[in-house]
PDB file of N, CA and C in Angstrom:
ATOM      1  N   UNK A   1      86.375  89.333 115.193  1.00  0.00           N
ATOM      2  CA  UNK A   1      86.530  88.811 116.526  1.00  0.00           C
ATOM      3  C   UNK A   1      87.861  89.294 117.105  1.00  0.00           C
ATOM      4  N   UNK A   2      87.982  89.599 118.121  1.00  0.00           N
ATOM      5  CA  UNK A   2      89.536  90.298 119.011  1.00  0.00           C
ATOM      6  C   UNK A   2      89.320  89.342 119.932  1.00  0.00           C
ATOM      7  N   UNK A   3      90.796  88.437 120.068  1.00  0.00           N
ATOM      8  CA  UNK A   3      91.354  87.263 120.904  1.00  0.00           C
ATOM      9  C   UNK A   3      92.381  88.332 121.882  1.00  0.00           C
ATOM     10  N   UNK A   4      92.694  87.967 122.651  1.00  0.00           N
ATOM     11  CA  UNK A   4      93.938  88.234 123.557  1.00  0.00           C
ATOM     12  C   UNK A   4      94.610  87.168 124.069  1.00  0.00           C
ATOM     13  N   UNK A   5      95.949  87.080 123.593  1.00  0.00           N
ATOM     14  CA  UNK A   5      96.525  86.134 124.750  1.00  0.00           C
ATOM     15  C   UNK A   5      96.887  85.923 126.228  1.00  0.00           C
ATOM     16  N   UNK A   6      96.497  85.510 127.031  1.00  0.00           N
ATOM     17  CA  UNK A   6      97.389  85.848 128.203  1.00  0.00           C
ATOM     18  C   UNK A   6      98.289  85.141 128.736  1.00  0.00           C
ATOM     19  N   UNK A   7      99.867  85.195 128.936  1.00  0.00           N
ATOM     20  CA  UNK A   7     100.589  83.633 129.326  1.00  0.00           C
ATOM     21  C   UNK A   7     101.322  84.174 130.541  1.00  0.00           C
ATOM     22  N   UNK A   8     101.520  83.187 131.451  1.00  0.00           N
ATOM     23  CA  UNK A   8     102.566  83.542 132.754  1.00  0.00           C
ATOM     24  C   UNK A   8     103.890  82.925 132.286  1.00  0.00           C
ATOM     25  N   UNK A   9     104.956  83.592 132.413  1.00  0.00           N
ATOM     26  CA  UNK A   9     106.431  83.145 132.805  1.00  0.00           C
ATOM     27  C   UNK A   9     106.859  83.035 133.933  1.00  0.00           C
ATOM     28  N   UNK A  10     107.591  81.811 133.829  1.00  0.00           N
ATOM     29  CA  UNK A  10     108.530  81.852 135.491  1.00  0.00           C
ATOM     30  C   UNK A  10     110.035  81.039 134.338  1.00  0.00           C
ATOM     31  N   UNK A  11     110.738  81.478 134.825  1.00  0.00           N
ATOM     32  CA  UNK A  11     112.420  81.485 134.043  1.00  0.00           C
ATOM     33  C   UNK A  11     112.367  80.638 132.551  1.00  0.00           C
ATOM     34  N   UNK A  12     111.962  82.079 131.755  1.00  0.00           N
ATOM     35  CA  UNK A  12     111.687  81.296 130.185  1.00  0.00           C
ATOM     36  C   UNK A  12     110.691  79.928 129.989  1.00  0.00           C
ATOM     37  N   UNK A  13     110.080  79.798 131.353  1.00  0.00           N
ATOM     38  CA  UNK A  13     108.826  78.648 130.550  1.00  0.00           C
ATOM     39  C   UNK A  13     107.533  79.253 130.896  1.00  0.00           C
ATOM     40  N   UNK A  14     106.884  79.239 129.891  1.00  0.00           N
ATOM     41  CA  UNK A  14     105.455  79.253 129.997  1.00  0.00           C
ATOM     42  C   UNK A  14     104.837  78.134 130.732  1.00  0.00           C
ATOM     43  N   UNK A  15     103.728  79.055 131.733  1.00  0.00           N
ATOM     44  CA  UNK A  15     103.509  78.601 133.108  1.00  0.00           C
ATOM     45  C   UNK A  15     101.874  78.039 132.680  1.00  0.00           C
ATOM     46  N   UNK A  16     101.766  79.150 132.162  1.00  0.00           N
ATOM     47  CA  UNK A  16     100.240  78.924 131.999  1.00  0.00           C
ATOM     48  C   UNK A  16      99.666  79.824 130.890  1.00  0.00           C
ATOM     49  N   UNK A  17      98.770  79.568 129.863  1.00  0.00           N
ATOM     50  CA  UNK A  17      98.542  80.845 128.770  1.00  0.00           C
ATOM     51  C   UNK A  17      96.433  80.674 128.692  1.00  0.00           C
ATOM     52  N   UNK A  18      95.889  81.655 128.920  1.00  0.00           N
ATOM     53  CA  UNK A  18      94.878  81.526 127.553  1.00  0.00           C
ATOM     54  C   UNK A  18      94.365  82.174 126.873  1.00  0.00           C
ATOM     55  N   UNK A  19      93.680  82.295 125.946  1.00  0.00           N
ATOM     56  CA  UNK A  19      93.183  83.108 125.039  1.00  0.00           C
ATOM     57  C   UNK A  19      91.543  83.691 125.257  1.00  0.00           C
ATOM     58  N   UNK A  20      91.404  84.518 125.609  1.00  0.00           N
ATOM     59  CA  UNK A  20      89.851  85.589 125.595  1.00  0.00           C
ATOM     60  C   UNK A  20      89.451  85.916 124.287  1.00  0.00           C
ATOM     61  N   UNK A  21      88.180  85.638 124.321  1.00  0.00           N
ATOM     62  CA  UNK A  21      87.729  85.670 123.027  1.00  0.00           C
ATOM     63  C   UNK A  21      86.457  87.236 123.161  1.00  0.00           C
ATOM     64  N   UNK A  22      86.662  88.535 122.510  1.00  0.00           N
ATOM     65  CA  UNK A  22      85.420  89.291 122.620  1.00  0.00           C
ATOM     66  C   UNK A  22      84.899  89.466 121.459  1.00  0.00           C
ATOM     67  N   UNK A  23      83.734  89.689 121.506  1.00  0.00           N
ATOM     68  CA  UNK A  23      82.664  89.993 120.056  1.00  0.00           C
ATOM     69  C   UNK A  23      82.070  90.932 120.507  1.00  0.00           C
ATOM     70  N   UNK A  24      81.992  91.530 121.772  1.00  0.00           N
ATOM     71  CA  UNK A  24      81.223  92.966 121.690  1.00  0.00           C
ATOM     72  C   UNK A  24      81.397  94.228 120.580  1.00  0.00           C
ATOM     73  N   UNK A  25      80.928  95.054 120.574  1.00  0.00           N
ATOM     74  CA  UNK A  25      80.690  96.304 120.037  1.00  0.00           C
ATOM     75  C   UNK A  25      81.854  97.200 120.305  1.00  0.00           C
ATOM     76  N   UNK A  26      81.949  97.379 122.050  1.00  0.00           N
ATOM     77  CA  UNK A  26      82.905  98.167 122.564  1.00  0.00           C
ATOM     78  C   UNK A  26      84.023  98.604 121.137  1.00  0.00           C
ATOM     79  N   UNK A  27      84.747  99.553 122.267  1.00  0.00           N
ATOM     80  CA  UNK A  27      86.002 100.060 121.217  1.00  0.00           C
ATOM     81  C   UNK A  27      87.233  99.196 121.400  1.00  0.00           C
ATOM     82  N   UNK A  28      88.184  99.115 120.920  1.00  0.00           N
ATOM     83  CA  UNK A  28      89.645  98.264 120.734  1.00  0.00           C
ATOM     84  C   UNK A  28      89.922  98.413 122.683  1.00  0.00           C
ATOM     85  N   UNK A  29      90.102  99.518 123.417  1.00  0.00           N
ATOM     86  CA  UNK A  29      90.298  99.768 124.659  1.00  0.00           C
ATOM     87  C   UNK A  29      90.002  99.039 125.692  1.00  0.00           C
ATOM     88  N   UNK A  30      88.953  99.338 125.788  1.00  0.00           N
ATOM     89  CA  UNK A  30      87.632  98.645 126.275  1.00  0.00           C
ATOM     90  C   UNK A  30      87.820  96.861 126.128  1.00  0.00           C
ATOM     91  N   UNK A  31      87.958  96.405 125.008  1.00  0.00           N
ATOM     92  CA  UNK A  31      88.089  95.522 124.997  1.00  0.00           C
ATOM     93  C   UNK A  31      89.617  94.395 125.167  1.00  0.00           C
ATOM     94  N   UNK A  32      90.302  95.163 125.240  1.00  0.00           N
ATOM     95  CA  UNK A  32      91.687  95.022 125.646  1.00  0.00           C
ATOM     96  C   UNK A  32      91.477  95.091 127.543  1.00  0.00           C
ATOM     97  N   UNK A  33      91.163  96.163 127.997  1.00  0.00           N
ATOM     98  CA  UNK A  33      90.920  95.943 129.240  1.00  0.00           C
ATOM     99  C   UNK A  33      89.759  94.595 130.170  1.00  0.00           C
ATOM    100  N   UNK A  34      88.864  94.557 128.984  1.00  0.00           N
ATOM    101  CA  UNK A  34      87.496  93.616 129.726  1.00  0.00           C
ATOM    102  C   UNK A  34      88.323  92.195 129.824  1.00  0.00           C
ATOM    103  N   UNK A  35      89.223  92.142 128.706  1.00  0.00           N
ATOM    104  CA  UNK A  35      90.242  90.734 128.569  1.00  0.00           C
ATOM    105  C   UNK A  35      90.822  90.445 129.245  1.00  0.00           C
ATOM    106  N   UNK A  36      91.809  91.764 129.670  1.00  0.00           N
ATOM    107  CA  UNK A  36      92.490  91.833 131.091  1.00  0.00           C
ATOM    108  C   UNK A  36      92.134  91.496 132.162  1.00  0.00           C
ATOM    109  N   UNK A  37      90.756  92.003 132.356  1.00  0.00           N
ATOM    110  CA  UNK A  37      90.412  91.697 133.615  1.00  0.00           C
ATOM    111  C   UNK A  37      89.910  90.138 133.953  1.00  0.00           C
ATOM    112  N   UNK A  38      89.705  89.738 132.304  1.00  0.00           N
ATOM    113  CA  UNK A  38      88.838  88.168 132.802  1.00  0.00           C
ATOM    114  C   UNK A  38      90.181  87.462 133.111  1.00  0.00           C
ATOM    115  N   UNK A  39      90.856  87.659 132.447  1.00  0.00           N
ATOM    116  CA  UNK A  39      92.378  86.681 132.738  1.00  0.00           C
ATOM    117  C   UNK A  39      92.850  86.629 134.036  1.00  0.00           C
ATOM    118  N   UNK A  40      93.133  88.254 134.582  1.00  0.00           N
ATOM    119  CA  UNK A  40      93.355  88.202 135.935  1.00  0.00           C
ATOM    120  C   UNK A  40      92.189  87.649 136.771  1.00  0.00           C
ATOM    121  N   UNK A  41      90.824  87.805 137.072  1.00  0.00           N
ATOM    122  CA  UNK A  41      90.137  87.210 137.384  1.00  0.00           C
ATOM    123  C   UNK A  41      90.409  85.628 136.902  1.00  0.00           C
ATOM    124  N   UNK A  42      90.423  84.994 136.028  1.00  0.00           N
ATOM    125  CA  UNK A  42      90.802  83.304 135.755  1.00  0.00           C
ATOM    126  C   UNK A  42      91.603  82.922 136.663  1.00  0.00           C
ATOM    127  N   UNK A  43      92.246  83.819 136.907  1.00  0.00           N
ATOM    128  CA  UNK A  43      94.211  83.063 137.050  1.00  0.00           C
ATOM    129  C   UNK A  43      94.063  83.738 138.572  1.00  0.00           C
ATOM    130  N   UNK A  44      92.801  84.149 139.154  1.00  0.00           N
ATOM    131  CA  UNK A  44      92.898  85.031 140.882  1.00  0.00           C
ATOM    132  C   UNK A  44      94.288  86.097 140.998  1.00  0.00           C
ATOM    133  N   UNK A  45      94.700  87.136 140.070  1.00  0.00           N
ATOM    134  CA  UNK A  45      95.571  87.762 140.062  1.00  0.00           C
ATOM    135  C   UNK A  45      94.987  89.478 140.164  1.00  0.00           C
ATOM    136  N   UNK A  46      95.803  90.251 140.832  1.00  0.00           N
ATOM    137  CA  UNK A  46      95.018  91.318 140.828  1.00  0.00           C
ATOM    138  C   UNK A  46      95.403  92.055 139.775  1.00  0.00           C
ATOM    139  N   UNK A  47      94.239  93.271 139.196  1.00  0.00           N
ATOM    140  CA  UNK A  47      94.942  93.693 138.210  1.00  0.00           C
ATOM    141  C   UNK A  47      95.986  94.514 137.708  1.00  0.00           C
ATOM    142  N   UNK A  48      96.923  94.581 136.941  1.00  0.00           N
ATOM    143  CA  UNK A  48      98.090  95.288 137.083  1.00  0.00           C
ATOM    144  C   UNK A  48      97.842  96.446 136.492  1.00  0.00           C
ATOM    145  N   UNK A  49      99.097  97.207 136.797  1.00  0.00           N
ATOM    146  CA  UNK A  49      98.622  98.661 136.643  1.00  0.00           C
ATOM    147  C   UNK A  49      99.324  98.901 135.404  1.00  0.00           C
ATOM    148  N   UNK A  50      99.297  99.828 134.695  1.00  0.00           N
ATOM    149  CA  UNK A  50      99.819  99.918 133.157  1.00  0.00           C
ATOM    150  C   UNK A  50     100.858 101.569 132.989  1.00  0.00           C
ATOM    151  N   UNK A  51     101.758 100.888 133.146  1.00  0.00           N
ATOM    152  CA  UNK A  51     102.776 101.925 133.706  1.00  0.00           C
ATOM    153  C   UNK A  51     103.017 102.695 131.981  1.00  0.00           C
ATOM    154  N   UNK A  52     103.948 103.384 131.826  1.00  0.00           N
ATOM    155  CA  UNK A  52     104.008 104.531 130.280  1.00  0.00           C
ATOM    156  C   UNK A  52     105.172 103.440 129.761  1.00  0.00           C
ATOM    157  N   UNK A  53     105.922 102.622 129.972  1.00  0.00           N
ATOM    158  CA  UNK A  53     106.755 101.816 128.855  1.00  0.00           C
ATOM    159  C   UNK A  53     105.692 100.847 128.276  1.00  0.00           C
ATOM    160  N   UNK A  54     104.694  99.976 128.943  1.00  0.00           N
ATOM    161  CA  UNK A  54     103.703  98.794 128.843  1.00  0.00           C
ATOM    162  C   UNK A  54     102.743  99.677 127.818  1.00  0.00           C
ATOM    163  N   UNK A  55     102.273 100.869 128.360  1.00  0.00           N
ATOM    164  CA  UNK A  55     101.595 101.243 126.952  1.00  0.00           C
ATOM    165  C   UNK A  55     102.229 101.702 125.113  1.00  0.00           C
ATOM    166  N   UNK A  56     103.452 101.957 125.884  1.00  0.00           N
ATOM    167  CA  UNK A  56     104.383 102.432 124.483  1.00  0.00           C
ATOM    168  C   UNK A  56     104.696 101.035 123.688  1.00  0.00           C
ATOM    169  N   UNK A  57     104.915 100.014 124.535  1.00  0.00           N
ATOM    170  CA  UNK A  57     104.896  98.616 124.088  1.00  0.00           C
ATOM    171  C   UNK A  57     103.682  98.206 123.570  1.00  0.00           C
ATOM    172  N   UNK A  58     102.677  97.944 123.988  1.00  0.00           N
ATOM    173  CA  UNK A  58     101.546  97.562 123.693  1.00  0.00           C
ATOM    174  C   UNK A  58     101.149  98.603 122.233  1.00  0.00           C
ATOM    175  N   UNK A  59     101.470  99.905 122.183  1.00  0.00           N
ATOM    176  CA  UNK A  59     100.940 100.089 120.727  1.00  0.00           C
ATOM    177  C   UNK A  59     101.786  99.906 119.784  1.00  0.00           C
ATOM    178  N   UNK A  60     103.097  99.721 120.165  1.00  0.00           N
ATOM    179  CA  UNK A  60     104.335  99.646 119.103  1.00  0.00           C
ATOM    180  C   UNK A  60     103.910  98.091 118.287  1.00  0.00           C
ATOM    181  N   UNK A  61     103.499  97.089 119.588  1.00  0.00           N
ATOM    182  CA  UNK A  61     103.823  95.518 119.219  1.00  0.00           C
ATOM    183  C   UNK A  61     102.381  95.209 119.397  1.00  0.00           C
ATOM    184  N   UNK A  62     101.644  95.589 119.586  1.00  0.00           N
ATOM    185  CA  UNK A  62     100.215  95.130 120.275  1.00  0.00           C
ATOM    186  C   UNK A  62     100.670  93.601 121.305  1.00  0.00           C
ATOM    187  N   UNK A  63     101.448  93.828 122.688  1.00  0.00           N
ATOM    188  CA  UNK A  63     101.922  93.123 123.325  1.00  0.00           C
ATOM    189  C   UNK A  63     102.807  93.974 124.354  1.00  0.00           C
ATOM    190  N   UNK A  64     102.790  93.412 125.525  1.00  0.00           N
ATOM    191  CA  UNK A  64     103.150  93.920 126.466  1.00  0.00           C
ATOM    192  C   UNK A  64     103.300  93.096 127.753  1.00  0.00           C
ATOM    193  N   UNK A  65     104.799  93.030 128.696  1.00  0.00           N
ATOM    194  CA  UNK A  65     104.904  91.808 129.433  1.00  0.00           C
ATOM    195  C   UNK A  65     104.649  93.062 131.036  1.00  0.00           C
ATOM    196  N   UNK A  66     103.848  92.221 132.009  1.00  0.00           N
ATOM    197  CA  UNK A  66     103.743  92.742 133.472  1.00  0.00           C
ATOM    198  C   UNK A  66     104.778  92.441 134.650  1.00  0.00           C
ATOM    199  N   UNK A  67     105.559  93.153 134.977  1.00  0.00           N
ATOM    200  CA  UNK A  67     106.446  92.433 135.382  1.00  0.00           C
ATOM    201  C   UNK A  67     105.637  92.813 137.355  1.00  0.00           C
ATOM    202  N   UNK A  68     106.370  92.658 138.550  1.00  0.00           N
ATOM    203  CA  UNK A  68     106.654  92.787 139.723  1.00  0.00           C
ATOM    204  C   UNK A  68     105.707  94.111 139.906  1.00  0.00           C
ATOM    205  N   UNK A  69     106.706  94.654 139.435  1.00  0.00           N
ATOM    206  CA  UNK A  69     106.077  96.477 139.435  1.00  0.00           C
ATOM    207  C   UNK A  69     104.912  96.882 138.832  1.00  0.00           C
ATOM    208  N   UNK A  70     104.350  96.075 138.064  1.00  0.00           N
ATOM    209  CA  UNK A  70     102.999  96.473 137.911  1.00  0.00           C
ATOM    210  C   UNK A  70     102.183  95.968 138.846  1.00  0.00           C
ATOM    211  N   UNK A  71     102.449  95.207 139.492  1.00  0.00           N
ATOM    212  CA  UNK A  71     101.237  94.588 140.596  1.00  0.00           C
ATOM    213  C   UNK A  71     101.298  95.200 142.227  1.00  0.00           C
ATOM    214  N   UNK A  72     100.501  95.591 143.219  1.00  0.00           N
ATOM    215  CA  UNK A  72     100.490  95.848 144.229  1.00  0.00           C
ATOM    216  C   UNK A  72     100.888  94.914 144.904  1.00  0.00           C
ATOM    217  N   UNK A  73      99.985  93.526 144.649  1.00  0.00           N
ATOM    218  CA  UNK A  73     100.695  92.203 145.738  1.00  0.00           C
ATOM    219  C   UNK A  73     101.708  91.654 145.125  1.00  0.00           C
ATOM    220  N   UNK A  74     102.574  90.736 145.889  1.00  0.00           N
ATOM    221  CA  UNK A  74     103.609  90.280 145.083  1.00  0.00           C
ATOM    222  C   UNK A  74     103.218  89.100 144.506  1.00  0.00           C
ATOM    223  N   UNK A  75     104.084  88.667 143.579  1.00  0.00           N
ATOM    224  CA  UNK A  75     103.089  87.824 142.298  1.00  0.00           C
ATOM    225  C   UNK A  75     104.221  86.415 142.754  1.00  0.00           C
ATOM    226  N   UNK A  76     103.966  85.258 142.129  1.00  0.00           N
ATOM    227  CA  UNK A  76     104.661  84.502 142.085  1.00  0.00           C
ATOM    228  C   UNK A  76     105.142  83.342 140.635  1.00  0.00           C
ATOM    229  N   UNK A  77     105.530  84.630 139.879  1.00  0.00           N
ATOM    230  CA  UNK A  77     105.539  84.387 138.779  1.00  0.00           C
ATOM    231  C   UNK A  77     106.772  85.297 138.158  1.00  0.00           C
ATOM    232  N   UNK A  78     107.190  85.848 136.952  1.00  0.00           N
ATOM    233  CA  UNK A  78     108.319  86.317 136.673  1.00  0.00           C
ATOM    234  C   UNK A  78     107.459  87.388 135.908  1.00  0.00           C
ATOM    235  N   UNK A  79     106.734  87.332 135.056  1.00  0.00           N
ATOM    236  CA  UNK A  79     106.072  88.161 134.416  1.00  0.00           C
ATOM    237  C   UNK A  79     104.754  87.522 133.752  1.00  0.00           C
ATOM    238  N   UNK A  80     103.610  88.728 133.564  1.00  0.00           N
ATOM    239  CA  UNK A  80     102.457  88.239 133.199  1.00  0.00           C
ATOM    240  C   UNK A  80     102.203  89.319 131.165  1.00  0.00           C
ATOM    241  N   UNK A  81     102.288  88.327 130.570  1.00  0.00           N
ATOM    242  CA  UNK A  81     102.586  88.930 129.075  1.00  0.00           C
ATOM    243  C   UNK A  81     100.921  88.631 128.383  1.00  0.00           C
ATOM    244  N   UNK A  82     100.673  89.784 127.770  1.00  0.00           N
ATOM    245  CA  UNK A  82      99.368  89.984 127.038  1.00  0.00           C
ATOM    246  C   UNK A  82      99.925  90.044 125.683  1.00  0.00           C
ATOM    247  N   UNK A  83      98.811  90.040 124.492  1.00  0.00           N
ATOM    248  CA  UNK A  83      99.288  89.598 123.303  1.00  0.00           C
ATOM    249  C   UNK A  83      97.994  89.848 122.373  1.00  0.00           C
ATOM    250  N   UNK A  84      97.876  90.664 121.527  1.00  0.00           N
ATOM    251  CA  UNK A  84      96.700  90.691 120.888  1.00  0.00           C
ATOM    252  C   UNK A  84      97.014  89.804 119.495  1.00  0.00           C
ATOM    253  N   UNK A  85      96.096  88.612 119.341  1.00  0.00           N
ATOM    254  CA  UNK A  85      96.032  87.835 118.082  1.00  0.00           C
ATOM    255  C   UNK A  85      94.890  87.642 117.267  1.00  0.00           C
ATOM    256  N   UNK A  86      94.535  88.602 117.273  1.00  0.00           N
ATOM    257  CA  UNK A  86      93.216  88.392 116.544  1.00  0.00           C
ATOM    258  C   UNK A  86      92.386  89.948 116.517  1.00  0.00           C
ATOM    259  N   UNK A  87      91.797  90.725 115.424  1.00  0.00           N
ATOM    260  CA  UNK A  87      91.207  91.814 115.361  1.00  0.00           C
ATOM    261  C   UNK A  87      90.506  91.682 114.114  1.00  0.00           C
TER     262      UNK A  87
END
């Protein structure tokens, strides 16, 4: 089973977090993104864009925080942090 976390920050507190649960087939990618998108969809956020430090992060740590600059609209939050816990 592959979980993802998803939690919002606003000044060191966690705002809001939850966890996506997939069992498809898909590949690790795929399913990292379908997670993404349900979260942002949950939380009405658009989706952020995945700039070259967020991916160098994400394979170093399997985790990666969204800050301002990944989003087109402005967010009202400090950063949006993904988290893989489960594979």
């Amino acid at each position: 089973m592959f979980r993802l976390w998803g939690k919002i920050w606003t000044d060191n507190h966690m705002m809001k977090d939850t966890v996506i649960c997939n069992d498809t087939d898909d590949t690790r990618t795929h399913k990292i993104f379908q997670s993404l998108e349900e979260i942002c969809y949950l939380w009405d956020l658009s989706k952020p864009i995945w700039l070259d430090n967020n991916i160098m992060d994400f394979k170093r740590h399997d985790k990666t925080r969204f800050t301002s600059d990944n989003f087109i609209e402005t967010i009202d939050f400090d950063y949006l942090e993904i988290e893989v816990i489960e594979e």
